[in-house]
N, C-alpha and C. Protein backbone atom coordinates (compact mmCIF):
# COMPACT_ATOMS: atom_id res chain seq x y z
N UNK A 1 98.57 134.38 81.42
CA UNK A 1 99.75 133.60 81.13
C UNK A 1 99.54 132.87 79.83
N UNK A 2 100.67 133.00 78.99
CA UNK A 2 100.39 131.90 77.49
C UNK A 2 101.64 131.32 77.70
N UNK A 3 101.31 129.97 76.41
CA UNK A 3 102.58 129.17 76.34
C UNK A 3 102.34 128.22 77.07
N UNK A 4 103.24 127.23 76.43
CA UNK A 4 103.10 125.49 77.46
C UNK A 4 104.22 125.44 78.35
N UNK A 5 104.05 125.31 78.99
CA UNK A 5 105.13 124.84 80.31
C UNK A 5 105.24 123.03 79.78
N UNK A 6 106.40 123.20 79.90
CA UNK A 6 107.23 121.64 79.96
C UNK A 6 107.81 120.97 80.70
N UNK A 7 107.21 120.19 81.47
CA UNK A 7 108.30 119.86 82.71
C UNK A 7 108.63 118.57 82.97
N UNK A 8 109.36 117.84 82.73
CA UNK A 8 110.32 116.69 82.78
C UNK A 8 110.05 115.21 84.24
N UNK A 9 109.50 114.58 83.86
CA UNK A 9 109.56 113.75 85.35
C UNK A 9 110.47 113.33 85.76
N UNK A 10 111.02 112.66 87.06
CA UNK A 10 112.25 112.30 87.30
C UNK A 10 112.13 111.21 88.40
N UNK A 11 113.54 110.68 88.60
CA UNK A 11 112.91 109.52 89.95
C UNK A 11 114.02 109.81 90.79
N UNK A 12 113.83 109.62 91.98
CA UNK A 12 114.05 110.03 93.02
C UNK A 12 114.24 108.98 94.63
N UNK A 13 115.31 109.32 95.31
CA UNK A 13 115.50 108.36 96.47
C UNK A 13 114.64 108.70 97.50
N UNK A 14 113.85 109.67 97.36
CA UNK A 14 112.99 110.20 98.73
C UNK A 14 113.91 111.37 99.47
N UNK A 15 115.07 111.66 98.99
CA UNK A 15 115.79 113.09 99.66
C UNK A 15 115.30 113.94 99.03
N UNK A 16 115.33 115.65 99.54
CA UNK A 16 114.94 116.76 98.86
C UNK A 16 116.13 116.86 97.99
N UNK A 17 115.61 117.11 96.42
CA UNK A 17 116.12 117.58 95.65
C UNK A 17 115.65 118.80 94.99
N UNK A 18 116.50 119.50 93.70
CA UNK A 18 115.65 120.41 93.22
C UNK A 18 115.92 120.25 91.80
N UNK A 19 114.56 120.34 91.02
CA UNK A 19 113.99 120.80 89.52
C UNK A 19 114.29 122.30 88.89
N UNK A 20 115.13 122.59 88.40
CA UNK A 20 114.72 123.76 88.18
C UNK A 20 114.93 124.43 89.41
N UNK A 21 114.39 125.97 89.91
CA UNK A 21 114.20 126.22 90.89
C UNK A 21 113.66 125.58 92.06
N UNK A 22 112.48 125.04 91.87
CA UNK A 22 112.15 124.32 93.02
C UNK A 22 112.34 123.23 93.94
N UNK A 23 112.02 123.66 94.91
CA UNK A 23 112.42 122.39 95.94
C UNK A 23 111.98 121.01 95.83
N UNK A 24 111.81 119.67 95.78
CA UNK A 24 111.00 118.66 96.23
C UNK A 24 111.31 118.49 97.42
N UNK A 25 109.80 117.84 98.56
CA UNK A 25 110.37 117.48 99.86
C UNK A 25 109.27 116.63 99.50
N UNK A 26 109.86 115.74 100.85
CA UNK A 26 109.15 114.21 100.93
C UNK A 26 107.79 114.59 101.91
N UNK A 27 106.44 113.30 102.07
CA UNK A 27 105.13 113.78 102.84
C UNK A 27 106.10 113.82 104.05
N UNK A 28 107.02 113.08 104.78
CA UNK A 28 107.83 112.91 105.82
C UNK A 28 108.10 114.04 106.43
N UNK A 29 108.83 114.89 105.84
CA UNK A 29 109.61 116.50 105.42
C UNK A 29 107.97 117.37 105.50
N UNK A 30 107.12 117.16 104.72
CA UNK A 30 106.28 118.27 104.89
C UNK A 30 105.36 117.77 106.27
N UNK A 31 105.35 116.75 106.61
CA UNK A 31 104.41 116.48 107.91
C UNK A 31 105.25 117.52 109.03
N UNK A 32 106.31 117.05 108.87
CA UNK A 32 107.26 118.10 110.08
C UNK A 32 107.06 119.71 109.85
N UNK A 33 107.37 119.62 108.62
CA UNK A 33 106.86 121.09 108.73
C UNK A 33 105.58 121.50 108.79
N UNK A 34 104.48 121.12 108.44
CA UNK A 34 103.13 121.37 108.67
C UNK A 34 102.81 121.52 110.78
N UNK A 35 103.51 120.16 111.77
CA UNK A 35 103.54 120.54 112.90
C UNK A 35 103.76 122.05 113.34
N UNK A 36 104.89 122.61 112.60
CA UNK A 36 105.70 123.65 113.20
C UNK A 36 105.08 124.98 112.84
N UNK A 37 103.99 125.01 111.42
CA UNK A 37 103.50 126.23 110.98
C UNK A 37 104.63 126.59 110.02
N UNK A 38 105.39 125.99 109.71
CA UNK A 38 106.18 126.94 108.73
C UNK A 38 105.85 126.83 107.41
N UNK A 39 104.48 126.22 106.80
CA UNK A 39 104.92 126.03 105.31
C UNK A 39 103.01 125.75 105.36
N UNK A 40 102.33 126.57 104.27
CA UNK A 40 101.51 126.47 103.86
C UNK A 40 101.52 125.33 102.33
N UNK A 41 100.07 124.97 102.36
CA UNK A 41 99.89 123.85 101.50
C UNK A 41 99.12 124.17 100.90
N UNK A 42 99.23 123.79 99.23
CA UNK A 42 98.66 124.30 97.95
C UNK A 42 97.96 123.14 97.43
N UNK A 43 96.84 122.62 97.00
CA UNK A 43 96.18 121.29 96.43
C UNK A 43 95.72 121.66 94.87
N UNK A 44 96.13 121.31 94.44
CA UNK A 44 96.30 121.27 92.74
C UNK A 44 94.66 120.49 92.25
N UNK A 45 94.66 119.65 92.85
CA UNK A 45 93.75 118.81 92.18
C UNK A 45 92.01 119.01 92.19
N UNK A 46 91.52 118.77 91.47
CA UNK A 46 89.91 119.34 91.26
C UNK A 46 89.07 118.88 92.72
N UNK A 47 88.15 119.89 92.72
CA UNK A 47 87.32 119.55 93.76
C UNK A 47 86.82 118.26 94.20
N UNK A 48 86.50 117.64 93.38
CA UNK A 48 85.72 116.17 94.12
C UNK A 48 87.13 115.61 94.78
N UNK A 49 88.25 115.57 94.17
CA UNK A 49 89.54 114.70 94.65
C UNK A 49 89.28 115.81 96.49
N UNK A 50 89.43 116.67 96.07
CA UNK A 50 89.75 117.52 97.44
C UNK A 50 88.88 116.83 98.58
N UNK A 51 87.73 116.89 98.06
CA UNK A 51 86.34 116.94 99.02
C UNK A 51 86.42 115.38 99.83
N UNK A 52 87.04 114.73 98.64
CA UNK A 52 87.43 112.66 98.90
C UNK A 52 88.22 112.84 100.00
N UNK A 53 89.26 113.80 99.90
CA UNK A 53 90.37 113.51 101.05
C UNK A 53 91.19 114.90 101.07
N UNK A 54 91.93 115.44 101.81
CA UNK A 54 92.89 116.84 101.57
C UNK A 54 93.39 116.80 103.03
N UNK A 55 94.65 117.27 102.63
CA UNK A 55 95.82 117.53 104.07
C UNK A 55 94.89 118.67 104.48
N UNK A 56 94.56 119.00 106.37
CA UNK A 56 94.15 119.95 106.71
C UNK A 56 95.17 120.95 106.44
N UNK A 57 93.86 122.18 106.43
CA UNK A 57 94.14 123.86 106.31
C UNK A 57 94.61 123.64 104.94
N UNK A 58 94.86 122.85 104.22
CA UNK A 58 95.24 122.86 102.36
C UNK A 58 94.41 123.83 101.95
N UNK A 59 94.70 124.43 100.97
CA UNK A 59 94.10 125.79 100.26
C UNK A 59 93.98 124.81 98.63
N UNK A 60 92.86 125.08 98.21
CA UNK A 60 92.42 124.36 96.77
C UNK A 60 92.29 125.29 95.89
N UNK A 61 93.38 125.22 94.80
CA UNK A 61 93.12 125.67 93.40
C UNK A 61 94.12 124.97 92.78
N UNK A 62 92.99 124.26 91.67
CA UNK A 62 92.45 123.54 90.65
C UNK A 62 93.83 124.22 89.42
N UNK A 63 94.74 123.09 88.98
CA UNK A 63 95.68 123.60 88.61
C UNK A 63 95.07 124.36 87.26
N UNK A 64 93.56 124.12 86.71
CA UNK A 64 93.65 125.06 85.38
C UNK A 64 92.87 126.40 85.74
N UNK A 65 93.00 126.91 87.37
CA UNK A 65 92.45 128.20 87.95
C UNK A 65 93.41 128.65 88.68
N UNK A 66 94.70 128.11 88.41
CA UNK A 66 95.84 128.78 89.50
C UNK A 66 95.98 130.49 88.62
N UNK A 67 96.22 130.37 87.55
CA UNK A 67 96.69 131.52 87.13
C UNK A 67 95.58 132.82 87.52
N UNK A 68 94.27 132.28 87.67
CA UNK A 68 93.49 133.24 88.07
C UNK A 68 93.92 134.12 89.88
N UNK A 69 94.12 132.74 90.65
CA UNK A 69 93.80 133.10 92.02
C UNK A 69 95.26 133.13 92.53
N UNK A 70 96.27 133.52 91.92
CA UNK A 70 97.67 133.47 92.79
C UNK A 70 97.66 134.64 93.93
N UNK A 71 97.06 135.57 93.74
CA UNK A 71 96.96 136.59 94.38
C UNK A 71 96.82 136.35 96.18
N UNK A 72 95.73 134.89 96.62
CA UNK A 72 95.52 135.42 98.50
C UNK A 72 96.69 134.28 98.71
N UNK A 73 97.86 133.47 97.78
CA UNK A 73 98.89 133.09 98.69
C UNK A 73 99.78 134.02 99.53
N UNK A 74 99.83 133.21 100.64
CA UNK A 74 101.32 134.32 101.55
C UNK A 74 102.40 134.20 100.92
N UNK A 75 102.96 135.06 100.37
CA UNK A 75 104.06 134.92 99.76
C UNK A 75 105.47 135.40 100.47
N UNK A 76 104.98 135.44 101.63
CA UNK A 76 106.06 135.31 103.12
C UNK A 76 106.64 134.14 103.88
N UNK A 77 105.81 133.18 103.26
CA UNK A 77 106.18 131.79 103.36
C UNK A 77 105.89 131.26 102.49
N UNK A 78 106.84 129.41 102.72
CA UNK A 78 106.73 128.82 101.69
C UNK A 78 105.54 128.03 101.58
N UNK A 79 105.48 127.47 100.13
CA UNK A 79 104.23 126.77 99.67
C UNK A 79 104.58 125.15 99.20
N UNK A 80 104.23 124.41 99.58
CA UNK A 80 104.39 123.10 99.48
C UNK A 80 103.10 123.22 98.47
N UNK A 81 103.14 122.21 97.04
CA UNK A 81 102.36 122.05 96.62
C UNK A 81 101.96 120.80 95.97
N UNK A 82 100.98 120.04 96.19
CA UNK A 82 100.77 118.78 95.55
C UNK A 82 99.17 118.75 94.55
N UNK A 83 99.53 117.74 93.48
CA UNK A 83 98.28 117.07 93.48
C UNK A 83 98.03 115.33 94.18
N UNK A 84 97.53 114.81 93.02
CA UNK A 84 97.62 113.37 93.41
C UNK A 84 98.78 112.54 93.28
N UNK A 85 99.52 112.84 92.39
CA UNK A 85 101.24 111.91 92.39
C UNK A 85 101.84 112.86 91.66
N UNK A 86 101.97 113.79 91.26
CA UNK A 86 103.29 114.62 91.26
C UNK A 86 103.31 115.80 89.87
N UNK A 87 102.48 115.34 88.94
CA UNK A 87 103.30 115.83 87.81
C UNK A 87 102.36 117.09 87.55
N UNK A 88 101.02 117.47 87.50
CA UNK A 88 100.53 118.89 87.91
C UNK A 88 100.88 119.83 88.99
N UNK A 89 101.69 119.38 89.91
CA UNK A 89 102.20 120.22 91.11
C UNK A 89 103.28 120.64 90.53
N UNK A 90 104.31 119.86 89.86
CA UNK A 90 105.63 120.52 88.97
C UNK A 90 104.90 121.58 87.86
N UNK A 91 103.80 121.29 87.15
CA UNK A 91 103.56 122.54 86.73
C UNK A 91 102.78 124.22 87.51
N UNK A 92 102.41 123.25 88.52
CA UNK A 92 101.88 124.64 89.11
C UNK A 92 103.30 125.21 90.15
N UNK A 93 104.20 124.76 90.54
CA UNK A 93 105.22 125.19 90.84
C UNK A 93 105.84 126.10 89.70
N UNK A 94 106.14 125.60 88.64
CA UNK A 94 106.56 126.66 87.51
C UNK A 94 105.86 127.23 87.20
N UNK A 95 104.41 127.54 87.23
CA UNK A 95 103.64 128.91 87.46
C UNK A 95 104.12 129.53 88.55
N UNK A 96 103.79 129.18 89.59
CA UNK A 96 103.99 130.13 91.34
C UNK A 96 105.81 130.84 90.87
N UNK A 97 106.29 129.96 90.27
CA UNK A 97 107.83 130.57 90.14
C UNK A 97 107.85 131.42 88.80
N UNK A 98 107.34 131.15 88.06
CA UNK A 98 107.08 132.53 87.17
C UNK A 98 106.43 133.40 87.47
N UNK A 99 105.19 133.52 88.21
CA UNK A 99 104.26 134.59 88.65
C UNK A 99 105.35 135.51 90.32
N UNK A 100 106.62 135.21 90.22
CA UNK A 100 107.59 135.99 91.77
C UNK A 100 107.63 135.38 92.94
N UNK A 101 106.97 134.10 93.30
CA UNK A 101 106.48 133.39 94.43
C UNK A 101 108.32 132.40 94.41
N UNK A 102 108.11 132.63 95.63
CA UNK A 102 109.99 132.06 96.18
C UNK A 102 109.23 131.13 97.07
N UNK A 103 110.17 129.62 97.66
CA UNK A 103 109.94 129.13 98.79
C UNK A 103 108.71 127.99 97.85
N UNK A 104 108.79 127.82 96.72
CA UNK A 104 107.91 126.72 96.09
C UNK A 104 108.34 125.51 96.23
N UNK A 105 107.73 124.64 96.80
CA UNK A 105 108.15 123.20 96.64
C UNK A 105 107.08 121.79 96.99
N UNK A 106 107.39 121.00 95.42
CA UNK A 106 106.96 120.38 95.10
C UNK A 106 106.68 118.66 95.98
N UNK A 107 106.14 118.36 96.63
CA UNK A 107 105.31 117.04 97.50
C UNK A 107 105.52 116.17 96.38
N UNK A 108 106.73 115.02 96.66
CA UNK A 108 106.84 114.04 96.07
C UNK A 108 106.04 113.10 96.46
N UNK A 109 105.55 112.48 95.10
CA UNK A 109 104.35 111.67 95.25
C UNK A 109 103.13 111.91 95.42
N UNK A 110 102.95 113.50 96.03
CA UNK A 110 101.49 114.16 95.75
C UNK A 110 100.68 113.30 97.45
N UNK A 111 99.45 113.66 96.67
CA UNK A 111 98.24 113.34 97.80
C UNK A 111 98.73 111.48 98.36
N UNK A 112 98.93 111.37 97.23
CA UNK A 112 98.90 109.48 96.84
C UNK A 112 100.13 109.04 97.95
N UNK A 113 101.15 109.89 97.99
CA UNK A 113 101.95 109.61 99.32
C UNK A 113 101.68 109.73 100.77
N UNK A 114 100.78 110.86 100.53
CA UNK A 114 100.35 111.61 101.92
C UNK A 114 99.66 110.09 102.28
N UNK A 115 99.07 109.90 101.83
CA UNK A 115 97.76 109.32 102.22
C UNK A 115 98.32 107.31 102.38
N UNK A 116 99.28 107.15 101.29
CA UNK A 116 100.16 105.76 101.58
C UNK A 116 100.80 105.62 103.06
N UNK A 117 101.38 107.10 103.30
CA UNK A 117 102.05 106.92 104.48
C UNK A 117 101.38 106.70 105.72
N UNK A 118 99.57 106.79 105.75
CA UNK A 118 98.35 106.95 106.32
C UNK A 118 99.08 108.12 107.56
N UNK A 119 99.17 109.22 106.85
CA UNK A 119 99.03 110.87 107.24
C UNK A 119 97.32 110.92 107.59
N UNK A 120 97.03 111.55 108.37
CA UNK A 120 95.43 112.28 108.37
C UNK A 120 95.16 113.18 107.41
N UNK A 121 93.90 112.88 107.25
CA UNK A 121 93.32 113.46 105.93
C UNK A 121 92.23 114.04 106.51
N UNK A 122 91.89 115.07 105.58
CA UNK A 122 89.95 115.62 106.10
C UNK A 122 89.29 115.20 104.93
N UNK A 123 87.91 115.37 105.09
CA UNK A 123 86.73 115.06 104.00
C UNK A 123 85.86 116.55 104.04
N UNK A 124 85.77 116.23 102.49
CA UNK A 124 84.40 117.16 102.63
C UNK A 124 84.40 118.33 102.69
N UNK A 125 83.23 119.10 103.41
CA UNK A 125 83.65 120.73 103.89
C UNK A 125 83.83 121.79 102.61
N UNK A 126 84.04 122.87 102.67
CA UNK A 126 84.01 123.80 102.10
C UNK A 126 85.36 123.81 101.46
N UNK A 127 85.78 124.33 99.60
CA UNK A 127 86.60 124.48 99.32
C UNK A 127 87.77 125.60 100.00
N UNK A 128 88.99 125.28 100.22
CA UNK A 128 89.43 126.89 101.01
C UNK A 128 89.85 128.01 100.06
């Protein structure tokens, strides 16, 4: 992949909106869906952040190794994707949506919400 991706910040009431193609949903919105199995989770942010804290079953790649590893997402479902507050997940969303990946959407507020809203977190462990 070449070229800079540009992507715009924005503010927001906490409803799903959309950027561009993609979705935003709130940690609220993705906790529900994480219960149900419908929506796999993408973690943007570098290993030590991961290892500090990460939504279980989160899958880690490091937004400047996404372009390498797009390949073992399910691309049968959707992908919720965060880092720590928001603005590398909007770019790795406009990768996943340039590379054919549908069902992308962006975790407002990132890890930093998950974890405000005191959601459960894991430590540690093996990158996935």
């Amino acid at each position: 992949m070449s070229g800079a991706i540009s992507v715009a910040g924005s503010s927001h009431g906490g409803e799903r909106i959309c950027r561009g193609n993609d979705a935003q949903i709130t940690v609220q919105e993705l906790r529900s869906q994480l219960e149900t199995g419908a929506v796999q989770v993408l973690d943007v942010r570098r290993e030590a952040e991961w290892k500090a804290g990460h939504l279980e079953n989160a899958q880690l790649c490091p937004l400047d190794r996404l372009g390498a590893q797009l390949p073992w997402l399910e691309t049968s479902r959707p992908v919720a994707v965060h880092c720590k507050s928001g603005y590398a997940a909007m770019v790795a969303c406009s990768l996943l949506r340039k590379a054919g990946y549908r069902g992308i959407m962006n975790v407002i507020g990132g890890y930093d919400a998950w974890e405000n809203a005191g959601y459960p977190a894991s430590t540690g462990g093996p990158a996935s």
